[in-house]
N, C-alpha and C. Protein backbone atom coordinates (compact mmCIF):
# COMPACT_ATOMS: atom_id res chain seq x y z
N UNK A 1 43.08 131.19 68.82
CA UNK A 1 43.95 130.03 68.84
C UNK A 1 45.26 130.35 68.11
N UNK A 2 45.89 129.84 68.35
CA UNK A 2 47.48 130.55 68.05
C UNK A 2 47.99 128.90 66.81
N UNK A 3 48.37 130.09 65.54
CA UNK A 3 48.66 129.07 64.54
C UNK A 3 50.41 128.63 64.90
N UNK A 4 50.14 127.57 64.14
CA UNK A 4 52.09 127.24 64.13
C UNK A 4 52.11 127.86 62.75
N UNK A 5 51.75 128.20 61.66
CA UNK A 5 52.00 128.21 60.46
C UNK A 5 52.40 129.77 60.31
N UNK A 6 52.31 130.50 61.18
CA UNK A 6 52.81 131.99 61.56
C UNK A 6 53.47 132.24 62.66
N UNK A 7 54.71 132.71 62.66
CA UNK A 7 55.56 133.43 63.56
C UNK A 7 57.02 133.89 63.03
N UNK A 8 57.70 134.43 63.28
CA UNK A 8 59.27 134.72 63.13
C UNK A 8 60.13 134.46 61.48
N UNK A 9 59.93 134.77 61.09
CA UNK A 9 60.45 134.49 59.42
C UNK A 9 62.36 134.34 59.57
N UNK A 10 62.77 133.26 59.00
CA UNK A 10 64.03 133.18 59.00
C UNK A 10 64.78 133.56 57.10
N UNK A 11 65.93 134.17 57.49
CA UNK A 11 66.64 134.29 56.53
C UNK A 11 66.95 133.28 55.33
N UNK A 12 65.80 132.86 53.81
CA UNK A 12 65.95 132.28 53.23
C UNK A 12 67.08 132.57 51.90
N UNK A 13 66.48 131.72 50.89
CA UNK A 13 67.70 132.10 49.80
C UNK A 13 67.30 133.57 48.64
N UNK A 14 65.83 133.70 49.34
CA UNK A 14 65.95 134.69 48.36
C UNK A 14 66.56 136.29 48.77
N UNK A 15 66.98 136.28 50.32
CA UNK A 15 67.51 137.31 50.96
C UNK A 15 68.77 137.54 51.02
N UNK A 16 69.80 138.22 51.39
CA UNK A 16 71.21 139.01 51.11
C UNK A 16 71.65 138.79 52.45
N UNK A 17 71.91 137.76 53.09
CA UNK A 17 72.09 137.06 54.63
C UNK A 17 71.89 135.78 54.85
N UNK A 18 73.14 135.48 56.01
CA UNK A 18 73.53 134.67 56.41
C UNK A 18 72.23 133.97 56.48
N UNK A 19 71.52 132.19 55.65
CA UNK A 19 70.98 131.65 56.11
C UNK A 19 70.42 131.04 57.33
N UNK A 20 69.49 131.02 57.36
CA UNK A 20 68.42 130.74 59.12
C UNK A 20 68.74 131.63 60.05
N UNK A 21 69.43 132.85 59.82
CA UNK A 21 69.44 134.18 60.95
C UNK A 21 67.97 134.39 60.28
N UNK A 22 67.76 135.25 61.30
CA UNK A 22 66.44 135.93 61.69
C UNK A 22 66.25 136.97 61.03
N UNK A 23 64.37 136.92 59.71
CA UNK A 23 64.82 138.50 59.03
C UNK A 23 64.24 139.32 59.34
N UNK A 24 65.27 140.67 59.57
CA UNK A 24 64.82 141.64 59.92
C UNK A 24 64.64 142.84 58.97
N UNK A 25 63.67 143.51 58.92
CA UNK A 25 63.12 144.84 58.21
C UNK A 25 62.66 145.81 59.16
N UNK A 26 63.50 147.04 59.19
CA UNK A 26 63.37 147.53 60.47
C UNK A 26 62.41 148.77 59.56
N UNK A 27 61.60 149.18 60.57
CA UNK A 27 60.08 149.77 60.35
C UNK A 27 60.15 151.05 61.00
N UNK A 28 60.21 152.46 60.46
CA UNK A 28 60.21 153.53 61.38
C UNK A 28 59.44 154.35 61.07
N UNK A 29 59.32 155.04 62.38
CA UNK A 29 58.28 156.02 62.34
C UNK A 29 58.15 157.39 61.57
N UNK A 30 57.56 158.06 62.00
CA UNK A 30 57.33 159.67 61.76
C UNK A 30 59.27 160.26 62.26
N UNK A 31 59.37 159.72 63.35
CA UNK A 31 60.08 160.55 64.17
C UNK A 31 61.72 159.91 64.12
N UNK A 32 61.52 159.04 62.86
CA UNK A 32 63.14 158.03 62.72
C UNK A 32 63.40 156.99 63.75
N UNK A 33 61.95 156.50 64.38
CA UNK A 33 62.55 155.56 65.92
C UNK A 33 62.18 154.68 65.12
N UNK A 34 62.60 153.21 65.67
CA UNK A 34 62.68 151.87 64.71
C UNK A 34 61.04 151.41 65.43
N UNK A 35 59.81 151.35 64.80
CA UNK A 35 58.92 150.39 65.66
C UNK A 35 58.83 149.15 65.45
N UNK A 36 59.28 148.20 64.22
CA UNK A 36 59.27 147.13 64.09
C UNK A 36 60.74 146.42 63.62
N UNK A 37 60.46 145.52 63.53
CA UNK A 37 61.92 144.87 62.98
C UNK A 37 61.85 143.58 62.24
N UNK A 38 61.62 142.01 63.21
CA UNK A 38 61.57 141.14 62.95
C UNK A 38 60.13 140.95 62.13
N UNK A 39 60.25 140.17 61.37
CA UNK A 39 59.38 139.95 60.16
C UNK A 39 58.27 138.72 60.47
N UNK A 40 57.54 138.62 60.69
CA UNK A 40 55.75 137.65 61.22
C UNK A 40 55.43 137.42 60.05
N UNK A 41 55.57 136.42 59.60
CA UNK A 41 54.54 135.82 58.38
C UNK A 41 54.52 134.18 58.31
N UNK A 42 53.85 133.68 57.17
CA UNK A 42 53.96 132.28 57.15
C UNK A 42 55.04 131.63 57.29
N UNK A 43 55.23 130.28 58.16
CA UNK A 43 56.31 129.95 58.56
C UNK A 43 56.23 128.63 57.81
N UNK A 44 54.98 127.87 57.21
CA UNK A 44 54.83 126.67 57.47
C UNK A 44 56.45 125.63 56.37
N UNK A 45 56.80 126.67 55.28
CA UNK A 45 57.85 125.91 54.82
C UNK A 45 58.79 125.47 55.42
N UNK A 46 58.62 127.22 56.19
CA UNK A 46 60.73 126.96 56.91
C UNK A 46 60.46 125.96 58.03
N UNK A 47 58.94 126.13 58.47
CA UNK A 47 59.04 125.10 59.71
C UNK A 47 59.41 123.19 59.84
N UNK A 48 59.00 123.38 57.99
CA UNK A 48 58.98 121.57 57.38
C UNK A 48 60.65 121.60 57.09
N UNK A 49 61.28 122.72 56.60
CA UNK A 49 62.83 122.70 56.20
C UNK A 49 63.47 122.59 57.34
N UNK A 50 62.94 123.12 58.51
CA UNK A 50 64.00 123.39 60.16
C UNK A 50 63.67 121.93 60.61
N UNK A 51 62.32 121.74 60.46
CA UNK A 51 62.42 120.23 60.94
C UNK A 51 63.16 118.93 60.31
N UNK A 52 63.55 119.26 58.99
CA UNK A 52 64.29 118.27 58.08
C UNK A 52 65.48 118.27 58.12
N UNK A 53 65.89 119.50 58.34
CA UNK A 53 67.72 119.60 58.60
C UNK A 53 67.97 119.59 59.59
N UNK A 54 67.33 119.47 61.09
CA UNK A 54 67.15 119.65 62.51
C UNK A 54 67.67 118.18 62.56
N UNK A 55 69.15 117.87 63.42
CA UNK A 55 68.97 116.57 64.28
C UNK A 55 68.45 116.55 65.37
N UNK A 56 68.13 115.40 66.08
CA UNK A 56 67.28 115.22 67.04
C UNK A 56 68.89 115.32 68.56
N UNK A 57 68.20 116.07 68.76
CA UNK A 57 69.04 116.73 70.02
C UNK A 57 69.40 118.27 69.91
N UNK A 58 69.12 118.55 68.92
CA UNK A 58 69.32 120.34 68.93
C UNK A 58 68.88 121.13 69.34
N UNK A 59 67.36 120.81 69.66
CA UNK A 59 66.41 121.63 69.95
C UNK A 59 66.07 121.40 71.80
N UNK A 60 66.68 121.87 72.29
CA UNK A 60 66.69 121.36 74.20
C UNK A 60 65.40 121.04 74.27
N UNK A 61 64.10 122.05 73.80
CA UNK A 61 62.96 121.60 74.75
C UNK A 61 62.02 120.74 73.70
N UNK A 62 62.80 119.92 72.84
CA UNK A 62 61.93 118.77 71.64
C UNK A 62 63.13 117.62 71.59
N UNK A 63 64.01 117.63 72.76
CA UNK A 63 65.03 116.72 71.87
C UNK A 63 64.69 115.68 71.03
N UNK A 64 63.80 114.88 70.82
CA UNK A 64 63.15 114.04 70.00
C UNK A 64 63.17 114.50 68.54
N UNK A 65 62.99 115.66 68.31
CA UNK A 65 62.14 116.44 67.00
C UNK A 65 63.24 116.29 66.25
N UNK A 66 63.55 116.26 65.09
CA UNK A 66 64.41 116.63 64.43
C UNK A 66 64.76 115.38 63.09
N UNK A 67 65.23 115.37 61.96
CA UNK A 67 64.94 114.28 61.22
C UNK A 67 66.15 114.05 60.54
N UNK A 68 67.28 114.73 60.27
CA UNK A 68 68.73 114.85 60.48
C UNK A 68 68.82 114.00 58.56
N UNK A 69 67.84 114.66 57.73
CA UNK A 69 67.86 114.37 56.23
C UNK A 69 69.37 114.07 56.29
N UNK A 70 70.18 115.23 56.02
CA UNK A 70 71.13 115.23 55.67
C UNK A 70 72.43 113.70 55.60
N UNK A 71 72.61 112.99 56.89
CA UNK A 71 72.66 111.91 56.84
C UNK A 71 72.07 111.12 56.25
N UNK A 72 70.47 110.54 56.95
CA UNK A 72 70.01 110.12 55.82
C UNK A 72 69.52 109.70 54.35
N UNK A 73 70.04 110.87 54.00
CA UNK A 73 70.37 110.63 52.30
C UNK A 73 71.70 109.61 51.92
N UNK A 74 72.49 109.73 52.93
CA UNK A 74 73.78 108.98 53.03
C UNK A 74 73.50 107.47 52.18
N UNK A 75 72.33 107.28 53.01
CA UNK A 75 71.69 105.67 53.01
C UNK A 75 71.00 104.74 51.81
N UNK A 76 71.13 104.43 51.20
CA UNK A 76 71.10 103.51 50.24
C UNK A 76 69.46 103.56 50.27
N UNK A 77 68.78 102.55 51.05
CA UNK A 77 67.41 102.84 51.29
C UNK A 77 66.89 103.94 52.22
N UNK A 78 66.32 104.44 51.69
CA UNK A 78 65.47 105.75 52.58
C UNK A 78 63.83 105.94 52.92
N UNK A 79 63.89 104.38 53.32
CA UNK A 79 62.48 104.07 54.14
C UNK A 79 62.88 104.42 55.50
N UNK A 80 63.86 104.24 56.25
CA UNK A 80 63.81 104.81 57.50
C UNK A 80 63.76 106.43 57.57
N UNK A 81 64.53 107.24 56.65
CA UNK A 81 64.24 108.67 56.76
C UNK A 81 62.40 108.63 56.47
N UNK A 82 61.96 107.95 55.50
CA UNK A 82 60.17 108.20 55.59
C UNK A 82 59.91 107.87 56.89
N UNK A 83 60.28 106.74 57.17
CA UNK A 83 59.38 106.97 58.67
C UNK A 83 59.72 107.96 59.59
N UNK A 84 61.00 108.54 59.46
CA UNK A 84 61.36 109.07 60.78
C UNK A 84 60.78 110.94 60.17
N UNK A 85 60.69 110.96 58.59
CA UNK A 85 59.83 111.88 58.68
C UNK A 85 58.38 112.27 59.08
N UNK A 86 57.56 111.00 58.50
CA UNK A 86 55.94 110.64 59.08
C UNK A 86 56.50 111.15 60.69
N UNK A 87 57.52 110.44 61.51
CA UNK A 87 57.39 111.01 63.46
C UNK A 87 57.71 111.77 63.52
N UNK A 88 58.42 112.78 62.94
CA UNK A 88 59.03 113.96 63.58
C UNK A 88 57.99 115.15 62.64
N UNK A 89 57.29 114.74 61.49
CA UNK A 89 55.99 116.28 61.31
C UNK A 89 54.52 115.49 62.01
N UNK A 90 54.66 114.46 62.44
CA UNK A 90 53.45 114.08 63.03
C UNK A 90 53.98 115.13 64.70
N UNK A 91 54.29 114.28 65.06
CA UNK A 91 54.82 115.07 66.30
C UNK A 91 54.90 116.48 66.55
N UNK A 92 55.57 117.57 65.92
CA UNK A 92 55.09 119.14 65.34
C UNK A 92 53.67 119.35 64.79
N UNK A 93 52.47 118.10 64.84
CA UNK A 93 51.39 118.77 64.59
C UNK A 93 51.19 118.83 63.02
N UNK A 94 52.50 118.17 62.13
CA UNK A 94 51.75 118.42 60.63
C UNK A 94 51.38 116.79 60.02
N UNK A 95 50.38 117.22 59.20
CA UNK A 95 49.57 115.91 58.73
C UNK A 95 50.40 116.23 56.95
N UNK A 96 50.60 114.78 57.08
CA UNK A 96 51.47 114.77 55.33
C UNK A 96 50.28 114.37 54.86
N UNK A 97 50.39 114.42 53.18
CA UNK A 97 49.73 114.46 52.11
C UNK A 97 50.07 113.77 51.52
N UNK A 98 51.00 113.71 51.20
CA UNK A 98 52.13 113.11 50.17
C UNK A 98 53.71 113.10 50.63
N UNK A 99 54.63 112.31 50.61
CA UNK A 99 55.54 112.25 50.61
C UNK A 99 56.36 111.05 49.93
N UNK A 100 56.91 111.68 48.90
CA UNK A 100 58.11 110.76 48.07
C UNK A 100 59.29 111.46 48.33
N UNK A 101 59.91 110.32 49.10
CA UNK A 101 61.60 110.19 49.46
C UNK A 101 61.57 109.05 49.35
N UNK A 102 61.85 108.80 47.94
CA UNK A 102 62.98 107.60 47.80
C UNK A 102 64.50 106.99 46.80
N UNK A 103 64.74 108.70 46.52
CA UNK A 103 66.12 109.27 46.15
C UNK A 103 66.16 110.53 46.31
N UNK A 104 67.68 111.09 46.54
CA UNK A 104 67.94 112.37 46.78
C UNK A 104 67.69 113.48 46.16
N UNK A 105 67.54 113.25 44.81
CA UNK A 105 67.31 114.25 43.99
C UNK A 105 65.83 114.44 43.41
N UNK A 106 64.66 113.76 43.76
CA UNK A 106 63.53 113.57 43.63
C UNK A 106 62.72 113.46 45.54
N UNK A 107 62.76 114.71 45.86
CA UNK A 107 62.04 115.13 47.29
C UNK A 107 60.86 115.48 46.75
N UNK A 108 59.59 115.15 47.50
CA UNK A 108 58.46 116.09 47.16
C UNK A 108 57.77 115.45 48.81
N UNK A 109 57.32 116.62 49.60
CA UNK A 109 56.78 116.59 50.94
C UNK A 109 56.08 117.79 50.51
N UNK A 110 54.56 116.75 50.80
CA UNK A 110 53.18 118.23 51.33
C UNK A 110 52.82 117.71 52.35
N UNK A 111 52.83 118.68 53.39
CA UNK A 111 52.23 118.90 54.54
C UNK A 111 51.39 120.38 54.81
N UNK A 112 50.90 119.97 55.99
CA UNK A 112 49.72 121.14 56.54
C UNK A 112 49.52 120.67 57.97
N UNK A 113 49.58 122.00 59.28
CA UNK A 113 49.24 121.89 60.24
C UNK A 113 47.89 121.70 60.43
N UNK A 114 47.23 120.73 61.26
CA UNK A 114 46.20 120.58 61.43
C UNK A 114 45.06 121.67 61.46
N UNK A 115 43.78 121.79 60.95
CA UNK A 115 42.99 122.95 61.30
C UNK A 115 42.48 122.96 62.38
């Protein structure tokens, strides 16, 4: 069964590159040829961060998905960003735990893809 919580690793802050490019560690052989490159590991943070800074229309084949924080912090009350977070990681398959958003500087979201 194929996890969401593994695939494609994007360029975070602890790397020397342009944020959300793609990281690459290129892997060579005996013979100096490149066999690997792009980096496979747990995704499940960047996948809760891509979905939080994601507006809804970016993504062609989810236009729905996306939770567009960034605005929403704009907003005085930020019960509509909770809900529209509960639909957009329900929808991607993640079950919250906890989530307090109800100022900008006090975020705390646990989630987990379903087992």
């Amino acid at each position: 069964m194929k996890r969401k919580d593994t695939g494609i690793q994007l360029v975070d802050s602890a790397d020397a590159a342009e944020l959300w490019d793609l990281k690459i560690e290129p892997q060579y052989n005996d013979d100096g040829m490149i066999d690997s490159g792009v980096v496979i590991d747990h995704t499940l943070y960047q996948n809760q961060a891509t979905l939080l800074a994601m507006y809804p229309g970016e993504l062609k084949s989810e236009p729905t998905l996306g939770v567009g924080l960034k605005a929403e912090l704009l907003n005085e009350n930020l019960l509509e960003a909770r809900h529209r977070v509960r639909e957009v990681f329900t929808q991607d398959g993640l079950v919250i735990k906890r989530l307090e958003l109800y100022d900008a500087e006090n975020i705390d979201i646990v989630a987990s893809y379903e087992s």
